[in-house]
N, C-alpha and C. Protein backbone atom coordinates (compact mmCIF):
# COMPACT_ATOMS: atom_id res chain seq x y z
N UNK A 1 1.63 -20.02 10.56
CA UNK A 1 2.24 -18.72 10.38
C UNK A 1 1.16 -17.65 10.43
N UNK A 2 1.48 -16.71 11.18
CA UNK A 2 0.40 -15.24 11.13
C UNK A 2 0.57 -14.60 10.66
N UNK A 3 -0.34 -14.39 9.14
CA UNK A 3 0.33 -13.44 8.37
C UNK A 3 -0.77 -12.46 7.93
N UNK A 4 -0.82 -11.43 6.95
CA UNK A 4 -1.72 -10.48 7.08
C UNK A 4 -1.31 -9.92 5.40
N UNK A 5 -2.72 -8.81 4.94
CA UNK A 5 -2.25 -8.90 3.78
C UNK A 5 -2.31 -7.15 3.78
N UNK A 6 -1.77 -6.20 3.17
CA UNK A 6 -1.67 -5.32 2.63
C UNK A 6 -1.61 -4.39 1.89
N UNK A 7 -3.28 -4.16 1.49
CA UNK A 7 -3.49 -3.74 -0.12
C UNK A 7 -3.59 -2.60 -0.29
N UNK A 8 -3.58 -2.29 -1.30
CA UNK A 8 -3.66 -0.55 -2.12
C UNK A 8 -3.10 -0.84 -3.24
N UNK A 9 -2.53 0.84 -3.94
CA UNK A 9 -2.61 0.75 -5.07
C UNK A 9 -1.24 0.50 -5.64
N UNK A 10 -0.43 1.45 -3.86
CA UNK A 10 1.11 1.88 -4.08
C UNK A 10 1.36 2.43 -5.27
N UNK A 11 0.64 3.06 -5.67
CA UNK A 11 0.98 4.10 -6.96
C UNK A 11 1.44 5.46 -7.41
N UNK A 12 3.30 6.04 -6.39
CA UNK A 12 3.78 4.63 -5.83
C UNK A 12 3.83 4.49 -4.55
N UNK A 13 4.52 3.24 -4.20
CA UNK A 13 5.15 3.45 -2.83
C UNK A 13 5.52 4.14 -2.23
N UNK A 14 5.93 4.86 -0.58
CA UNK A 14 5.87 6.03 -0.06
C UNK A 14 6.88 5.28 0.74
N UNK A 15 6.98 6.68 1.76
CA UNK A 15 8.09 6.55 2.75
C UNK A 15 7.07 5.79 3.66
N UNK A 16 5.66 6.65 3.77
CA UNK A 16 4.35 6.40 4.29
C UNK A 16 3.59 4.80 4.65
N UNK A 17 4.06 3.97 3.35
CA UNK A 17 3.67 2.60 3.07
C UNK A 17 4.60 1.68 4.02
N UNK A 18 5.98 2.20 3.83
CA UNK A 18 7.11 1.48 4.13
C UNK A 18 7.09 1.32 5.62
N UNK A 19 6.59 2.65 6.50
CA UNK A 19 6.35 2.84 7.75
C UNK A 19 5.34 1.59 8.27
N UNK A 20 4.28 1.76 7.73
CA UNK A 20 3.43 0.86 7.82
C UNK A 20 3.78 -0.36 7.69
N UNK A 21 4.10 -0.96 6.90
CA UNK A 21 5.19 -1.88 6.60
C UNK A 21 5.21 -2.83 7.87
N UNK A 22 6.81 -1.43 7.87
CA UNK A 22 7.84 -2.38 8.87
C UNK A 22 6.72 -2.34 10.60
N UNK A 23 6.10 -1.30 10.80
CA UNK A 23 5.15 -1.63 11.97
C UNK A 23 4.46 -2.80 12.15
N UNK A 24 4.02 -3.28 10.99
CA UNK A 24 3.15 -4.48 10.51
C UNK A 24 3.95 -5.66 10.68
N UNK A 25 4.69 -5.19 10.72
CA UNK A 25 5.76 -6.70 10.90
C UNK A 25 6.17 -7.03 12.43
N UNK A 26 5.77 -5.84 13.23
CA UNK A 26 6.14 -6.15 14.95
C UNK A 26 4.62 -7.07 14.97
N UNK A 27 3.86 -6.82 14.48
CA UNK A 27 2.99 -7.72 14.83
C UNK A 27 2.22 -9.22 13.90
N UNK A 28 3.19 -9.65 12.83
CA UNK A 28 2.90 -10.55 11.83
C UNK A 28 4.16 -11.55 12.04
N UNK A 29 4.11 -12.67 11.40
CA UNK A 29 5.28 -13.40 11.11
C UNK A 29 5.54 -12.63 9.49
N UNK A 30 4.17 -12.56 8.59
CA UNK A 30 4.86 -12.90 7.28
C UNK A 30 3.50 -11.41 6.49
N UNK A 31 3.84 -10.81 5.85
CA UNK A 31 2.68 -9.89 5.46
C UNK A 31 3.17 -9.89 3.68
N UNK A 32 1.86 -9.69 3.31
CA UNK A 32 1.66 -9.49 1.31
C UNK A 32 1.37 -8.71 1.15
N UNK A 33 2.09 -7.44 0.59
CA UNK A 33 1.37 -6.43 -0.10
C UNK A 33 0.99 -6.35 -1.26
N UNK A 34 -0.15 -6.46 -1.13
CA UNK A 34 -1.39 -6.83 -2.52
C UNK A 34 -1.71 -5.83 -3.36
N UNK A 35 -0.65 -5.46 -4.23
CA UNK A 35 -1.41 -4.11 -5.27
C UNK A 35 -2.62 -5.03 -5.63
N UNK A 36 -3.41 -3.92 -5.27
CA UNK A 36 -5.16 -4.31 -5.71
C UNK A 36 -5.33 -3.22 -7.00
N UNK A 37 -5.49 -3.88 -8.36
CA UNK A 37 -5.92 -3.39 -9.31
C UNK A 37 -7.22 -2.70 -9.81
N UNK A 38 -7.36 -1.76 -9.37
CA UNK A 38 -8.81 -1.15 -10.24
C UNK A 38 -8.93 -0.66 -11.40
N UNK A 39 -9.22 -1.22 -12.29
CA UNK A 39 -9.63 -0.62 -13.50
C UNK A 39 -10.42 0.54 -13.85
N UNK A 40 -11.23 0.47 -12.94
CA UNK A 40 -11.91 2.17 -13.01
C UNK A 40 -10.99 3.40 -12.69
N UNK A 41 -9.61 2.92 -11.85
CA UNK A 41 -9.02 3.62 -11.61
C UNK A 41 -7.57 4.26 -12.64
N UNK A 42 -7.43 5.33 -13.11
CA UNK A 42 -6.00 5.43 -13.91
C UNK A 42 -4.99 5.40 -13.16
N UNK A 43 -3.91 5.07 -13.31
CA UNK A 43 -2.83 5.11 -12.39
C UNK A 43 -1.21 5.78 -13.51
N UNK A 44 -0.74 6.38 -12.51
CA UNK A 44 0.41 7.00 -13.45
C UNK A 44 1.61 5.96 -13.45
N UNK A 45 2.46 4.50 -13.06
CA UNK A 45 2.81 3.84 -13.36
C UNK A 45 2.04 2.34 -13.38
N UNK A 46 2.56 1.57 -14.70
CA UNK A 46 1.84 -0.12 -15.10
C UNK A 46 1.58 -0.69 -13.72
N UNK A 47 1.13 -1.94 -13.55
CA UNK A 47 1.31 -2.81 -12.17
C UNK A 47 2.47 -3.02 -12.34
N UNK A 48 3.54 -3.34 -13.31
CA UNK A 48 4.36 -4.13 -13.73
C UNK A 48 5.83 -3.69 -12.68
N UNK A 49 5.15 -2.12 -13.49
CA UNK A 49 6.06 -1.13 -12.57
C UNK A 49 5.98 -0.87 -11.28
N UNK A 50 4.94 -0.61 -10.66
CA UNK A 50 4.59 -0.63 -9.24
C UNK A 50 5.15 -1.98 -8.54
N UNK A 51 4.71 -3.22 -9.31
CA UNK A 51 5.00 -4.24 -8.60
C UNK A 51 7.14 -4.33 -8.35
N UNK A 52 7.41 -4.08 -9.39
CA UNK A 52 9.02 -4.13 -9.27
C UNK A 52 9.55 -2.80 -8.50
N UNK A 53 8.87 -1.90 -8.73
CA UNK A 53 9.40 -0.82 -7.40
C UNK A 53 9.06 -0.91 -6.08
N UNK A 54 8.17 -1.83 -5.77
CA UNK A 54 7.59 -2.30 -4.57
C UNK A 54 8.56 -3.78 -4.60
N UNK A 55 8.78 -4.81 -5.35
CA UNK A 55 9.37 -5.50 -4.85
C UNK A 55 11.14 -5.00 -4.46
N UNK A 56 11.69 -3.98 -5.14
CA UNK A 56 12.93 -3.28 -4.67
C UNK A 56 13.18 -2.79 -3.33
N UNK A 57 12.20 -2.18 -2.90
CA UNK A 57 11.84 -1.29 -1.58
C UNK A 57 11.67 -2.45 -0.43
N UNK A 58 11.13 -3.56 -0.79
CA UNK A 58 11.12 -4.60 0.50
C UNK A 58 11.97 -5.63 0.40
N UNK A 59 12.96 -5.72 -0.79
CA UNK A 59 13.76 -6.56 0.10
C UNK A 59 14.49 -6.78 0.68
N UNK A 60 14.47 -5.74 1.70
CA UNK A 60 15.26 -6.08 3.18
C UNK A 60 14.71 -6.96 4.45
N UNK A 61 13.15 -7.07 3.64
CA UNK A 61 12.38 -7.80 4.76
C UNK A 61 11.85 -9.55 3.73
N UNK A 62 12.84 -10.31 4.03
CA UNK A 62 12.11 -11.88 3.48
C UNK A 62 11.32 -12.52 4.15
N UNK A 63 10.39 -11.75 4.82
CA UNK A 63 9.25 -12.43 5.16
C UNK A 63 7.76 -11.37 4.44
N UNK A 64 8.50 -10.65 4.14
CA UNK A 64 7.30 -9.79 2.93
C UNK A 64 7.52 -10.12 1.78
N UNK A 65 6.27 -10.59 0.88
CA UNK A 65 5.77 -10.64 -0.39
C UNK A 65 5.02 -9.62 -0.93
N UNK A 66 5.06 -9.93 -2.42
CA UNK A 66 4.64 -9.12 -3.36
C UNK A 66 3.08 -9.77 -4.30
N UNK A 67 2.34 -9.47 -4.12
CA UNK A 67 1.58 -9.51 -5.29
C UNK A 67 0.51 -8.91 -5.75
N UNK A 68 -0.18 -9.55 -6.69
CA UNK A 68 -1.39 -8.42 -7.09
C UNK A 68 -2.65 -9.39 -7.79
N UNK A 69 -3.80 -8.32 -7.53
CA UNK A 69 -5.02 -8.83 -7.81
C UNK A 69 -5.79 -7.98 -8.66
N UNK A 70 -6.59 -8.74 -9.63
CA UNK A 70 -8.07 -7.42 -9.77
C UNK A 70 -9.30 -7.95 -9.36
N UNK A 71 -8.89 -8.83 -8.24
CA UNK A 71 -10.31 -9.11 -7.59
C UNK A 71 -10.75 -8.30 -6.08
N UNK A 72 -11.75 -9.13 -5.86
CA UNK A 72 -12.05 -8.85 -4.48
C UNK A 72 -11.04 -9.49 -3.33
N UNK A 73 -10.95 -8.31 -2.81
CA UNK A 73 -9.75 -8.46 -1.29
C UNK A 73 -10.05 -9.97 -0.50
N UNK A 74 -11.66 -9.98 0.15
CA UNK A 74 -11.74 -11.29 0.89
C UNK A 74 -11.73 -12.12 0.20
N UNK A 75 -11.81 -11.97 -1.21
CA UNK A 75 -11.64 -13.53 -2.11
C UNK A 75 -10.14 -14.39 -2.26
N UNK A 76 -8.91 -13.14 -2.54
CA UNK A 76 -7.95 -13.74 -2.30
C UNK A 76 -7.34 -13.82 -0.58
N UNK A 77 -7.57 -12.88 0.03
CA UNK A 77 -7.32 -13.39 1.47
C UNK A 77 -7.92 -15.25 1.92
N UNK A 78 -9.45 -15.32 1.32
CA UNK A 78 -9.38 -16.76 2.11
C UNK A 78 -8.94 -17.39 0.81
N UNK A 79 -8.59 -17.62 -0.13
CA UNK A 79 -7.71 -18.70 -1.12
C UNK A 79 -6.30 -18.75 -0.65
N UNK A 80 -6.19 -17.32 0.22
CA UNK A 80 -4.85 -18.12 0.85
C UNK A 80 -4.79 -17.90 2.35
N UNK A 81 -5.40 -18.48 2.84
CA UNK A 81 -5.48 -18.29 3.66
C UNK A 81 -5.22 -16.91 5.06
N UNK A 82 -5.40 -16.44 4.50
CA UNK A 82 -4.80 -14.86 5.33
C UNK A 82 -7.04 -14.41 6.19
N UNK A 83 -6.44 -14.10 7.08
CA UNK A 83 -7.83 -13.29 8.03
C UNK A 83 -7.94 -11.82 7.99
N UNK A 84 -6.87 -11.23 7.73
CA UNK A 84 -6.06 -10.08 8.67
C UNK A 84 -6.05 -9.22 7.52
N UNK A 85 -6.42 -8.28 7.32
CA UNK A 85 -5.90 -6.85 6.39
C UNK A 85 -5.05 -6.01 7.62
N UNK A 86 -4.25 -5.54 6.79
CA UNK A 86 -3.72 -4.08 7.65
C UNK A 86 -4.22 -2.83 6.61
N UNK A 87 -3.91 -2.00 7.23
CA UNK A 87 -4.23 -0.56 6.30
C UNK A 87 -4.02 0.43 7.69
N UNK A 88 -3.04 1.87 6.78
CA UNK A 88 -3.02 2.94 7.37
C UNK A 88 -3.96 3.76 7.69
N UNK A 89 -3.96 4.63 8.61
CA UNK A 89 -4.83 5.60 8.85
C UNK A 89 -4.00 6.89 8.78
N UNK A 90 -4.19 7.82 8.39
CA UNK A 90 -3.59 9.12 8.45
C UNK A 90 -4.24 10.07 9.54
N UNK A 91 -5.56 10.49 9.25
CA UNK A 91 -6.48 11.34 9.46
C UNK A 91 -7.94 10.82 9.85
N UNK A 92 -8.97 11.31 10.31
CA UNK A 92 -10.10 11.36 10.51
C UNK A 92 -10.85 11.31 9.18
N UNK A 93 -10.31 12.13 8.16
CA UNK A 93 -10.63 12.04 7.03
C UNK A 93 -10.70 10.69 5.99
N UNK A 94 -9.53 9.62 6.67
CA UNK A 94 -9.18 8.16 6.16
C UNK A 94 -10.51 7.56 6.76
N UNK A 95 -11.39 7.57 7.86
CA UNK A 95 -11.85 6.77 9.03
C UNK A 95 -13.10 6.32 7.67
N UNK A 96 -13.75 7.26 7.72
CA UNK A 96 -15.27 6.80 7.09
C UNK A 96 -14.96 5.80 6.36
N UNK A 97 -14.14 6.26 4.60
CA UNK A 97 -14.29 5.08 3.55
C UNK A 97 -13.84 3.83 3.94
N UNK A 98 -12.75 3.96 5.17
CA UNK A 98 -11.78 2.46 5.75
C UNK A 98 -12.87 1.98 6.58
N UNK A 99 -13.37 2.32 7.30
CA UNK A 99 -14.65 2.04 7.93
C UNK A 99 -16.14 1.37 7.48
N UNK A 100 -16.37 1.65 6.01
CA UNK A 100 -17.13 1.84 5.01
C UNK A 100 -16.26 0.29 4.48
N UNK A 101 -15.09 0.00 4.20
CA UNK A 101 -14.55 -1.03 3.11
C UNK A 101 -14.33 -2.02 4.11
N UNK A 102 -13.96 -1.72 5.50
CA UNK A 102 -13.99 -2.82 6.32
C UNK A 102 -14.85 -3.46 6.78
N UNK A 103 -16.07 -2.74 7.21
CA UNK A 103 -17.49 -3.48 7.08
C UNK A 103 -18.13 -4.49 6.05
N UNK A 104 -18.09 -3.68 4.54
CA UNK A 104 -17.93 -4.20 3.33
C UNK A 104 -17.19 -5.75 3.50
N UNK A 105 -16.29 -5.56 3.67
CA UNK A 105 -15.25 -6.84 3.28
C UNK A 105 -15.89 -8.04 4.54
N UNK A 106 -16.05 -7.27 5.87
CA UNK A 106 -16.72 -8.34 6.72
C UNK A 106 -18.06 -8.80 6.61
N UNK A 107 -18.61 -8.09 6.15
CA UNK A 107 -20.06 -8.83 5.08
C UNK A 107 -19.90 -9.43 4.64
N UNK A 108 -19.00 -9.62 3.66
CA UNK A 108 -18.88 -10.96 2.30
C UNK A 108 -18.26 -11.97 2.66
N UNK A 109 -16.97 -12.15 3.67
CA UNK A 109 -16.52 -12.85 5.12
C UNK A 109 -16.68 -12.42 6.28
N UNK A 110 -17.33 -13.51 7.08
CA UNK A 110 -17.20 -12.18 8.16
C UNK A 110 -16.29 -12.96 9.42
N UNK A 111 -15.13 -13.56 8.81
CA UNK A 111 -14.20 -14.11 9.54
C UNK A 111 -12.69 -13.52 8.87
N UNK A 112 -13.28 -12.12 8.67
CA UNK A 112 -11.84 -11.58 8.17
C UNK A 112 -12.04 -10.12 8.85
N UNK A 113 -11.00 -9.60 9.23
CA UNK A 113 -10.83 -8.34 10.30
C UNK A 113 -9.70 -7.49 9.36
N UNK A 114 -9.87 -5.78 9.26
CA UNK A 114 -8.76 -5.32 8.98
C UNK A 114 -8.50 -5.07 10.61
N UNK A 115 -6.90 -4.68 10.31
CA UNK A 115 -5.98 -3.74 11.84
C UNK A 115 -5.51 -2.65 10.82
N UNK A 116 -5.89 -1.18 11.37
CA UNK A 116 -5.83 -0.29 11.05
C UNK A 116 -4.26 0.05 12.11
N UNK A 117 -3.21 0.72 11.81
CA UNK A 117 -2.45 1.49 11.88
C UNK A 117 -2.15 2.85 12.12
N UNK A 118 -2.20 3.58 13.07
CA UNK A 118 -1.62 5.04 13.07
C UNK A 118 -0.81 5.46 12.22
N UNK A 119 -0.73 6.31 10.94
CA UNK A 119 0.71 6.43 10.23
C UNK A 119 1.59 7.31 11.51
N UNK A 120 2.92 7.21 11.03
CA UNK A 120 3.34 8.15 12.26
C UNK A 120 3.75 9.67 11.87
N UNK A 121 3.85 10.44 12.61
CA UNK A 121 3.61 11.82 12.37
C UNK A 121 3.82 12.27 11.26
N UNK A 122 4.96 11.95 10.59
CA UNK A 122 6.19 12.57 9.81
C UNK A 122 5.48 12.53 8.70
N UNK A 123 3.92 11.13 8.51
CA UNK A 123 3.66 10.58 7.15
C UNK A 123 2.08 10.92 7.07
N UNK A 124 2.07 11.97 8.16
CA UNK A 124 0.51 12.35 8.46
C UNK A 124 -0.11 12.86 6.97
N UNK A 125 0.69 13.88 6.37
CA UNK A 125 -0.39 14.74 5.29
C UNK A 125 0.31 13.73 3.84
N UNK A 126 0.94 12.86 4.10
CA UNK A 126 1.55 11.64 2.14
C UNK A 126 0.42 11.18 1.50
N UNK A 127 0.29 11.46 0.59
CA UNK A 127 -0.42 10.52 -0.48
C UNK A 127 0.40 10.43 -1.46
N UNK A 128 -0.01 9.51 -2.27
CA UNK A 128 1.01 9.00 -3.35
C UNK A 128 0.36 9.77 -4.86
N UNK A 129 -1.29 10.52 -4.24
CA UNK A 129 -1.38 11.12 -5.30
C UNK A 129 -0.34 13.11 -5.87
N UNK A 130 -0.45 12.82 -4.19
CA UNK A 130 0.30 14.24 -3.79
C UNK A 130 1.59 14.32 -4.53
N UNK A 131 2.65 12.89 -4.29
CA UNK A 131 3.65 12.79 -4.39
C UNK A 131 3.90 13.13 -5.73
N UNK A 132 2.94 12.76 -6.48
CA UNK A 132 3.03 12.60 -7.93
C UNK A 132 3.05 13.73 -8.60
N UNK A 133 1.73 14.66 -7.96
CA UNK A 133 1.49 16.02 -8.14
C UNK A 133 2.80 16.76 -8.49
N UNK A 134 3.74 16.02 -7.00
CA UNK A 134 4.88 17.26 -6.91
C UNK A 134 5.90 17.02 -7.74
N UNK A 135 5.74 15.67 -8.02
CA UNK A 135 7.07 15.32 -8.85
C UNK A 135 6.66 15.48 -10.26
N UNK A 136 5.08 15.80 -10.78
CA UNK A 136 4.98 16.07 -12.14
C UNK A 136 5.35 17.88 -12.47
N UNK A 137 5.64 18.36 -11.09
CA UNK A 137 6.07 19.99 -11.42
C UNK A 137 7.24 19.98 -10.89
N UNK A 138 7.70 19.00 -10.96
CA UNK A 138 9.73 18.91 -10.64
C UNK A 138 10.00 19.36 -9.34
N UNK A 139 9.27 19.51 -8.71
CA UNK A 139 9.39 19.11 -7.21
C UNK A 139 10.24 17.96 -6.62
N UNK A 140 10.86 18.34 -4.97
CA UNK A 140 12.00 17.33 -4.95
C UNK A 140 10.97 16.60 -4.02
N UNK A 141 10.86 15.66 -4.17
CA UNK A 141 9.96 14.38 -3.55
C UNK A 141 11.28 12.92 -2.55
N UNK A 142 12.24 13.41 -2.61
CA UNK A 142 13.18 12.24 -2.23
C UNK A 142 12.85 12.08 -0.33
N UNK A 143 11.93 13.39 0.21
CA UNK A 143 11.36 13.11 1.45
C UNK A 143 10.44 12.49 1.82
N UNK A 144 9.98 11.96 0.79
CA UNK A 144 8.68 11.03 0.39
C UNK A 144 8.59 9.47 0.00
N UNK A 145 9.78 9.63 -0.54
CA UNK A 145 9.31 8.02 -1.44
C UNK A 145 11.52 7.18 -1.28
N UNK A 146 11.27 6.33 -1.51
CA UNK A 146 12.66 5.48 -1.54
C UNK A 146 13.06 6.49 -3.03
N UNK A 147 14.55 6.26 -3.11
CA UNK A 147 15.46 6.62 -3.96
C UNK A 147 15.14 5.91 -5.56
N UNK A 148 14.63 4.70 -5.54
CA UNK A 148 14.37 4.02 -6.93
C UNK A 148 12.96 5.18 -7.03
N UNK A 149 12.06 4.80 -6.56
CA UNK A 149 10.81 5.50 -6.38
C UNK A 149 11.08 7.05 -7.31
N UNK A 150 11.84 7.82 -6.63
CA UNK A 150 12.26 9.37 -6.66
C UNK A 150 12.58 9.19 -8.35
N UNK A 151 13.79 8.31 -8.94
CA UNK A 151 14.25 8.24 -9.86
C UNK A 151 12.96 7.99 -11.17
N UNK A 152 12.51 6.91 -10.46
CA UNK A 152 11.62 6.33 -11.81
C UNK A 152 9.94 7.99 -12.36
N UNK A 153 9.92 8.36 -10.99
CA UNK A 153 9.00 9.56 -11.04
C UNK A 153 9.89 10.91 -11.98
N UNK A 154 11.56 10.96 -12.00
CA UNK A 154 11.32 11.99 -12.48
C UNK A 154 11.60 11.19 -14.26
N UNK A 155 11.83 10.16 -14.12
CA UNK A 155 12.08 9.69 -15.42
C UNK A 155 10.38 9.88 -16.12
N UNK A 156 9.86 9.49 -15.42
CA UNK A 156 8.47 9.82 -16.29
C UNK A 156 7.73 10.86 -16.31
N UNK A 157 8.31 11.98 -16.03
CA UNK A 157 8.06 13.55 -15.81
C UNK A 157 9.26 14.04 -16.71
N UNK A 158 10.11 13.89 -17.21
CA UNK A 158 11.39 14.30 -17.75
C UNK A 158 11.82 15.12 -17.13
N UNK A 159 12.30 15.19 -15.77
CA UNK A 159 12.80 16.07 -14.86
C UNK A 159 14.31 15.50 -14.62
């Protein structure tokens, strides 16, 4: 099976992610999206939560999985066998650090490749930090993110 893995933070999930996604799938049998945990990092929902709003949003596709790590990316890619990262690109501005983490990761394996992605137009300027931004000043975000997504953001904003 050719499958590929798909990490970030999804914190949360986007319309942006989902795009990527389903693109990822014209060219995979089977793809994991790997919330990758950083601890240095704060995040405004648990994994717990990310992981169940991310597992809501994909299951229309049963050949996508869910899981999560706080390790290193090529460590769980070869324990399970996966070669392949995907990851979006938005901007010129994405290129360096993805450029910078993909080198990185092929240093420590160097029998593992990301495939970078075009986002497509619509998802050019999304971040999920943006999203958050807008939905912590009651901003309508439902052009952004799935409908669970929209809900659980204004529940934790009291909007």
């Amino acid at each position: 099976m050719n499958r590929a893995i798909y990490p970030g933070s999804f914190d949360p999930i986007t319309l942006g992610h989902l795009n990527i996604i389903e693109r990822a799938l014209d060219m995979y049998d089977g793809l994991i999206v790997l919330l990758a945990v950083n601890p240095g990092k704060s995040s405004l929902f648990t994994v717990e939560e990310n992981l169940a709003m991310v597992r809501e949003v994909i299951s229309r596709w049963p050949q996508v999985e869910v899981d999560t790590t706080t390790g290193l990316l090529v460590d769980y890619a070869r324990k399970h066998g996966i070669r392949q990262a995907v990851r979006g690109l938005r901007a010129v501005t994405d290129f360096e650090a993805e450029f910078s983490m993909a080198l990185t990761n092929r240093s420590l394996w160097e029998d593992f490749d990301t495939v970078y992605l075009m986002t497509s137009a619509e998802y050019m300027f999304l971040r999920s930090s943006t999203v958050k931004q807008i939905a912590e000043h009651g901003g309508d975000v439902s052009r952004f993110v799935p409908p669970v997504v929209e809900a659980r953001l204004r529940a934790r904003f009291n909007h």
